[in-house]
PDB file of N, CA and C in Angstrom:
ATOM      1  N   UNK A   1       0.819  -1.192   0.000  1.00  0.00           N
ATOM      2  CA  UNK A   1       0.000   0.000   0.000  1.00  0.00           C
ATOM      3  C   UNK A   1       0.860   1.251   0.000  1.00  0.00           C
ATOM      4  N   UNK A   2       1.984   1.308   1.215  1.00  0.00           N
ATOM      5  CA  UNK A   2       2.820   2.642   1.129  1.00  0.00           C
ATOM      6  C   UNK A   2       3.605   2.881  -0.464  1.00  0.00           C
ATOM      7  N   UNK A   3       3.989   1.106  -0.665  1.00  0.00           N
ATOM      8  CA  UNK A   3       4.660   1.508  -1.890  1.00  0.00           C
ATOM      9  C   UNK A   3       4.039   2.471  -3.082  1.00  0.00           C
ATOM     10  N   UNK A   4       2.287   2.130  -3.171  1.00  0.00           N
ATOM     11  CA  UNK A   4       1.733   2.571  -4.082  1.00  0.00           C
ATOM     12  C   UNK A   4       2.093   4.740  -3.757  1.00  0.00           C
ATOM     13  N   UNK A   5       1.623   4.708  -2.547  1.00  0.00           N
ATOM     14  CA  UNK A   5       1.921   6.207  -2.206  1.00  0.00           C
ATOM     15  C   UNK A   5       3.427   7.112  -2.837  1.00  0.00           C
ATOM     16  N   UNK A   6       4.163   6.022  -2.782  1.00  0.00           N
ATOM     17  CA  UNK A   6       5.715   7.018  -2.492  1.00  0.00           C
ATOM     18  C   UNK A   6       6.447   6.139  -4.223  1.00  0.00           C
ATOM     19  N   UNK A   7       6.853   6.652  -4.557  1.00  0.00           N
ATOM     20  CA  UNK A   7       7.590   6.406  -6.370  1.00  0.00           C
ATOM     21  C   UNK A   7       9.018   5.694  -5.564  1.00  0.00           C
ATOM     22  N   UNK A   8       9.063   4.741  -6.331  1.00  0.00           N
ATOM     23  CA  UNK A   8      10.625   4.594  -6.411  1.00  0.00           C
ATOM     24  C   UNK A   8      11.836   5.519  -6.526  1.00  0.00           C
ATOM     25  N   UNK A   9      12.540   5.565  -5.424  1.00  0.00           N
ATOM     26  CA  UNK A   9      13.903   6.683  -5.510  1.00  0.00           C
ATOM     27  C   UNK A   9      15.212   6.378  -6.643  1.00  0.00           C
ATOM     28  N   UNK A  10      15.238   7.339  -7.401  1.00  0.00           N
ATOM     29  CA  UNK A  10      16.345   6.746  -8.461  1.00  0.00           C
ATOM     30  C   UNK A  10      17.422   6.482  -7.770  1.00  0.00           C
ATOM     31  N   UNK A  11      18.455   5.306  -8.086  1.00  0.00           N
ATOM     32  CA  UNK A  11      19.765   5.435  -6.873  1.00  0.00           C
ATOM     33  C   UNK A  11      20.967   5.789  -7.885  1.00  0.00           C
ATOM     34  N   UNK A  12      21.686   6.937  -7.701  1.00  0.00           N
ATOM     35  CA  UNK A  12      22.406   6.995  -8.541  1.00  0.00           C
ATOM     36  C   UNK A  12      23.921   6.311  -7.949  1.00  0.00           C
ATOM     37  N   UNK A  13      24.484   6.003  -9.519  1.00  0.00           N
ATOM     38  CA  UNK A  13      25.365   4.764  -9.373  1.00  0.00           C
ATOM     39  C   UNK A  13      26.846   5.874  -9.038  1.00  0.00           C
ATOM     40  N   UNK A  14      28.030   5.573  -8.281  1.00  0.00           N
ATOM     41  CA  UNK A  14      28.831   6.502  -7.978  1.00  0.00           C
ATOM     42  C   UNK A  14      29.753   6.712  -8.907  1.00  0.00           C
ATOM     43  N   UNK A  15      30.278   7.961  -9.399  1.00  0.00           N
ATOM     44  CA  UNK A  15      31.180   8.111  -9.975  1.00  0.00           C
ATOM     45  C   UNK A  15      32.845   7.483  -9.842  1.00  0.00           C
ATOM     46  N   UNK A  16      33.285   6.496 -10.134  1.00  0.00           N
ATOM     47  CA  UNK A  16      34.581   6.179  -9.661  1.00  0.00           C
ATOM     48  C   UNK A  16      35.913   6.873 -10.206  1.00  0.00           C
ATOM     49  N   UNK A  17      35.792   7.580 -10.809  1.00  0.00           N
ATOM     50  CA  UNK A  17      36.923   8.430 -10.999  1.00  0.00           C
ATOM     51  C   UNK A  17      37.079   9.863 -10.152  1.00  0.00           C
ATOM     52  N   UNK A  18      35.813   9.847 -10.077  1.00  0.00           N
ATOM     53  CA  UNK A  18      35.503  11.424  -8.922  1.00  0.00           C
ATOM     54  C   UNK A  18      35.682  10.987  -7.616  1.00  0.00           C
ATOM     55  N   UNK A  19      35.011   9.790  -7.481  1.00  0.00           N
ATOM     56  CA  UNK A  19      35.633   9.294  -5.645  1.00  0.00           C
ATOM     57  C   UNK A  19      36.852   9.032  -5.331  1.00  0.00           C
ATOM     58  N   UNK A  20      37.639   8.771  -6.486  1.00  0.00           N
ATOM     59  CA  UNK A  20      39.284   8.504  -6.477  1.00  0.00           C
ATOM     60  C   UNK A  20      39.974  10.138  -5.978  1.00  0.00           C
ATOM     61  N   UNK A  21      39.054  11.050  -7.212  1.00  0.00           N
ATOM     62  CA  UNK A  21      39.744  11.968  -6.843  1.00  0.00           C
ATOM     63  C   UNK A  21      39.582  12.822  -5.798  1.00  0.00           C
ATOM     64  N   UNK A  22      38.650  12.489  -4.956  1.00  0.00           N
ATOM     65  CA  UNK A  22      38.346  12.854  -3.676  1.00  0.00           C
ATOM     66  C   UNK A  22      38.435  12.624  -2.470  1.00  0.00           C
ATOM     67  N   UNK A  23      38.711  10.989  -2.352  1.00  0.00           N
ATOM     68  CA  UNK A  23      40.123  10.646  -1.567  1.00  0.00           C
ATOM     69  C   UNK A  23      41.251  10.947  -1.476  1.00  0.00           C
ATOM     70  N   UNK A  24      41.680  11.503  -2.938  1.00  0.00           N
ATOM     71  CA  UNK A  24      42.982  11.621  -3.011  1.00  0.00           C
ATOM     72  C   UNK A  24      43.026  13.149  -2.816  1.00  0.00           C
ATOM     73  N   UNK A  25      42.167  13.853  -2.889  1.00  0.00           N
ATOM     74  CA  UNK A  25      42.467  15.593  -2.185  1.00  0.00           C
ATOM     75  C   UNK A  25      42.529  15.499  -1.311  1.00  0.00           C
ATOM     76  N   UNK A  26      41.826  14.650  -0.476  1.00  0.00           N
ATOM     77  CA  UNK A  26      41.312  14.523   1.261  1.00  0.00           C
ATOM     78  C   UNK A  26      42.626  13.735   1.844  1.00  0.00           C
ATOM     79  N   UNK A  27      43.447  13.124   1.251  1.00  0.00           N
ATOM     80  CA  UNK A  27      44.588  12.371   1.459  1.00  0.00           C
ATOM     81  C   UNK A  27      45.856  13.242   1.740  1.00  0.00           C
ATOM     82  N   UNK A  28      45.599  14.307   0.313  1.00  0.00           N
ATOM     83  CA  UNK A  28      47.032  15.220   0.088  1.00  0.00           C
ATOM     84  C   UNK A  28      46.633  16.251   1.444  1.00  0.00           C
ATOM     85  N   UNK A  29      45.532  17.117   1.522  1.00  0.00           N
ATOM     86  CA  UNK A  29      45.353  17.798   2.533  1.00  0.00           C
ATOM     87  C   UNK A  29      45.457  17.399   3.918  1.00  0.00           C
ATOM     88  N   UNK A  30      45.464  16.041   4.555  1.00  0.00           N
ATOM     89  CA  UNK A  30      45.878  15.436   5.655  1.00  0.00           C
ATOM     90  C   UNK A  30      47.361  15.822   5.907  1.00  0.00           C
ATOM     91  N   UNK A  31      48.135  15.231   4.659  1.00  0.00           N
ATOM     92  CA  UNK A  31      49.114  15.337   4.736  1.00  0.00           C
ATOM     93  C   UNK A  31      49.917  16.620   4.882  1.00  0.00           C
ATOM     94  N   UNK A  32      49.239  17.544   4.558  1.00  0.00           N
ATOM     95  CA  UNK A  32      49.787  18.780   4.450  1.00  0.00           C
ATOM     96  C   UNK A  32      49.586  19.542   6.012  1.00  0.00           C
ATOM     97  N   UNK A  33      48.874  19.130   6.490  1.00  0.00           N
ATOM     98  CA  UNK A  33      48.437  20.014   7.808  1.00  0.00           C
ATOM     99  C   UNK A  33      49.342  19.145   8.511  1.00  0.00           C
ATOM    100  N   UNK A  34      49.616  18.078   8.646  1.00  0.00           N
ATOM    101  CA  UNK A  34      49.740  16.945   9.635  1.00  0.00           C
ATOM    102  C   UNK A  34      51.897  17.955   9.109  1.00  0.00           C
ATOM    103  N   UNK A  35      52.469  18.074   8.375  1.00  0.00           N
ATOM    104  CA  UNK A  35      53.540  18.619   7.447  1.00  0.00           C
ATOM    105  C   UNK A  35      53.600  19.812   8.024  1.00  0.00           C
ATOM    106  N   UNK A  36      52.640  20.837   8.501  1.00  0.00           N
ATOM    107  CA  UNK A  36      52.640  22.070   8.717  1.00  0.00           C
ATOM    108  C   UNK A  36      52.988  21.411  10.215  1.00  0.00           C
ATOM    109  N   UNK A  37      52.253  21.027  10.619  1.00  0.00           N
ATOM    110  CA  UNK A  37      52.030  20.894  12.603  1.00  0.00           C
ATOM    111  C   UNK A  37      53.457  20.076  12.705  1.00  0.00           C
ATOM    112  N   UNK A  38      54.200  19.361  11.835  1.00  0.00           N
ATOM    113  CA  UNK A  38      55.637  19.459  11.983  1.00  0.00           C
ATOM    114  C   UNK A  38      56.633  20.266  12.313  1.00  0.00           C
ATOM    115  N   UNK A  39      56.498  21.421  11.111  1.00  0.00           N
ATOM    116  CA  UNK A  39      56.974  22.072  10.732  1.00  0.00           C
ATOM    117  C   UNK A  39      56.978  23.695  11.880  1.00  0.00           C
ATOM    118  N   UNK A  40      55.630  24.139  11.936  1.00  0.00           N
ATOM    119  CA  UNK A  40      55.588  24.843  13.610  1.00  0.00           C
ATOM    120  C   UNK A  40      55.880  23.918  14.959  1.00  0.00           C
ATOM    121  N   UNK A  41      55.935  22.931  15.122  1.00  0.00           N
ATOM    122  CA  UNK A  41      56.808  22.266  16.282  1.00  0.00           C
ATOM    123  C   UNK A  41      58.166  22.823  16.090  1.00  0.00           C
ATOM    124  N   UNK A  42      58.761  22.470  14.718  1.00  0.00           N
ATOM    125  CA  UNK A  42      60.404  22.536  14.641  1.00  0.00           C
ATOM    126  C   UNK A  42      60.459  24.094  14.635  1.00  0.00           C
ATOM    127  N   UNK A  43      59.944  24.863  14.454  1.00  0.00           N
ATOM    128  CA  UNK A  43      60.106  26.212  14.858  1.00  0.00           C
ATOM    129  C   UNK A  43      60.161  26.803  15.719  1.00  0.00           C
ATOM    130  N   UNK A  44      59.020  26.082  16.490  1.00  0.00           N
ATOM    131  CA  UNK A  44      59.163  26.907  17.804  1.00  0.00           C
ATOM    132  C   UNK A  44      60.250  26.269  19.114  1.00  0.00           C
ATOM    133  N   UNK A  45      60.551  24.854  18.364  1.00  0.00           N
ATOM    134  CA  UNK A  45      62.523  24.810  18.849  1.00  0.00           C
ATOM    135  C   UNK A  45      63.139  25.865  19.053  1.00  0.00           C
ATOM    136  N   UNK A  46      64.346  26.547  20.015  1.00  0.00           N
ATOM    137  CA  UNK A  46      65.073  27.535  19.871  1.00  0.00           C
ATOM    138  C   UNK A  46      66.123  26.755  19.052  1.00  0.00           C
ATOM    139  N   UNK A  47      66.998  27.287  18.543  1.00  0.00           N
ATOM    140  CA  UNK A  47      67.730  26.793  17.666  1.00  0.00           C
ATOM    141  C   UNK A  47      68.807  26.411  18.281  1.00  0.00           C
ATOM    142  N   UNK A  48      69.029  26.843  19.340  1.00  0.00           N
ATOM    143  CA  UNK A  48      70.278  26.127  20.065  1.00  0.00           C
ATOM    144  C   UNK A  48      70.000  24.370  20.791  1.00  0.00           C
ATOM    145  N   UNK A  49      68.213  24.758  21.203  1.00  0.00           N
ATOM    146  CA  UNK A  49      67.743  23.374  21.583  1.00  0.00           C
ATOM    147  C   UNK A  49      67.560  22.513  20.549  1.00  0.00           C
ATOM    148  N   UNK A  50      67.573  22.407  19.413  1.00  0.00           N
ATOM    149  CA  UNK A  50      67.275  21.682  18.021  1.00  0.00           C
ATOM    150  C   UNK A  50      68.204  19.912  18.475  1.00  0.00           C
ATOM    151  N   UNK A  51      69.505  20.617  18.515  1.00  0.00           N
ATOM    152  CA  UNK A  51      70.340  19.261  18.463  1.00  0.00           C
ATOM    153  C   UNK A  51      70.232  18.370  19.454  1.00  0.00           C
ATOM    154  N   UNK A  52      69.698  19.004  20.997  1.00  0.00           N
ATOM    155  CA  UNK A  52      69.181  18.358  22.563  1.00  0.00           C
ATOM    156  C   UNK A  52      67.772  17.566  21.834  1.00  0.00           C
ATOM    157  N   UNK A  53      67.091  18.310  21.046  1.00  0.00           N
ATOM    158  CA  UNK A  53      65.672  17.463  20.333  1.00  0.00           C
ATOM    159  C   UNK A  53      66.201  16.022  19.717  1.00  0.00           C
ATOM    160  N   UNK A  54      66.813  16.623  19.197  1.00  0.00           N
ATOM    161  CA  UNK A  54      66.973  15.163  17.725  1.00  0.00           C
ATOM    162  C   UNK A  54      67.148  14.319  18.686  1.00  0.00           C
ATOM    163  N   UNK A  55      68.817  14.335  19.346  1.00  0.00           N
ATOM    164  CA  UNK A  55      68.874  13.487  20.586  1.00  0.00           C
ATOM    165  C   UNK A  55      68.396  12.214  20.989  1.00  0.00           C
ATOM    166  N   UNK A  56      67.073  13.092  21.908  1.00  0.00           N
ATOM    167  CA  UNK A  56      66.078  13.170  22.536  1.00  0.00           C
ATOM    168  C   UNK A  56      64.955  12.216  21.698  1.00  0.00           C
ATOM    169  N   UNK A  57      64.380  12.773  20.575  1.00  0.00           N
ATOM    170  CA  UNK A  57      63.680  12.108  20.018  1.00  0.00           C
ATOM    171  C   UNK A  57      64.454  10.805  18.455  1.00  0.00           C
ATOM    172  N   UNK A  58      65.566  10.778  18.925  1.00  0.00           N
ATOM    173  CA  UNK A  58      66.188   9.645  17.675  1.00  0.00           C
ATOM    174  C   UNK A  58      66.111   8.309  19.324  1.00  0.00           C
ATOM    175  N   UNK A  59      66.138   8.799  20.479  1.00  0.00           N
ATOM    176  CA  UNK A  59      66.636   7.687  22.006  1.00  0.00           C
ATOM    177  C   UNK A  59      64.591   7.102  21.975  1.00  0.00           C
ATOM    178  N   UNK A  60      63.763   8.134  21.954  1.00  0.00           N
ATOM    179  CA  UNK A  60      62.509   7.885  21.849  1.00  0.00           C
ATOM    180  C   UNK A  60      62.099   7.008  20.907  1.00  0.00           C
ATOM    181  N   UNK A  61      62.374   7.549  19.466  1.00  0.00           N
ATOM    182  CA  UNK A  61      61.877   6.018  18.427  1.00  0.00           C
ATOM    183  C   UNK A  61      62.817   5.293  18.364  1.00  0.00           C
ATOM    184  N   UNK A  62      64.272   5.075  18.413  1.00  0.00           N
ATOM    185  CA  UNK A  62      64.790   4.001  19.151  1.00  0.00           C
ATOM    186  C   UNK A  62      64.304   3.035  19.744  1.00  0.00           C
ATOM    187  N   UNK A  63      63.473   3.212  20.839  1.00  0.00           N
ATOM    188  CA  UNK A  63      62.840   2.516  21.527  1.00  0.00           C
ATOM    189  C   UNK A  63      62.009   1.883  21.206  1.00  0.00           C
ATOM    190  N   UNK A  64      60.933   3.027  20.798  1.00  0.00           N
ATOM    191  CA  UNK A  64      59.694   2.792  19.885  1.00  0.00           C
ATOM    192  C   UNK A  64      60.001   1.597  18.859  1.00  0.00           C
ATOM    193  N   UNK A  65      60.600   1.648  18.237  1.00  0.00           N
ATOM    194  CA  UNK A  65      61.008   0.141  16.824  1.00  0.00           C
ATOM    195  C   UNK A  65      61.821  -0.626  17.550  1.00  0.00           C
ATOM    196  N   UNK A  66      62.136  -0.411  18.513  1.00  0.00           N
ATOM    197  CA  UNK A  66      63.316  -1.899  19.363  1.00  0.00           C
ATOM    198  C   UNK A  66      61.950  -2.851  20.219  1.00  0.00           C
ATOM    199  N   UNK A  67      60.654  -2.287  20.901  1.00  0.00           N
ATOM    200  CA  UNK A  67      59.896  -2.865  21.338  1.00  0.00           C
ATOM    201  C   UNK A  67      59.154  -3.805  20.587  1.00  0.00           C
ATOM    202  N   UNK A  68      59.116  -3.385  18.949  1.00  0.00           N
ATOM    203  CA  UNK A  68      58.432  -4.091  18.298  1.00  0.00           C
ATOM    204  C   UNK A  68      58.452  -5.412  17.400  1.00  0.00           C
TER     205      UNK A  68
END
């Protein structure tokens, strides 16, 4: 009975070259912010503390890949 009320909804079929390319903007732009929030970390290093960082964080993932 409802069916008679309400029309069939067309379903449209997805574009696969447009969803490619829309992952792949949404992919590059991750990358780019995630690149920036690097990039203002290493800045706001003083530059004399830079080499105490590396250090610091080469003894950290050290670790990090020796646990695994």
């Amino acid at each position: 009975m409802i069916d008679l009320l309400e029309p069939e909804r067309a379903v449209a079929t997805q574009d696969v070259a447009w969803r490619r390319l829309f992952i792949q903007r949404n992919r590059t732009e991750r990358f780019r912010q995630e690149r920036d929030a690097v990039h203002l970390t290493m800045d706001s290093i003083p530059y004399g503390l830079r080499a105490e960082y590396y250090r610091r964080r080469r003894a950290r993932l050290k670790k990090y890949f020796e646990d695994e």
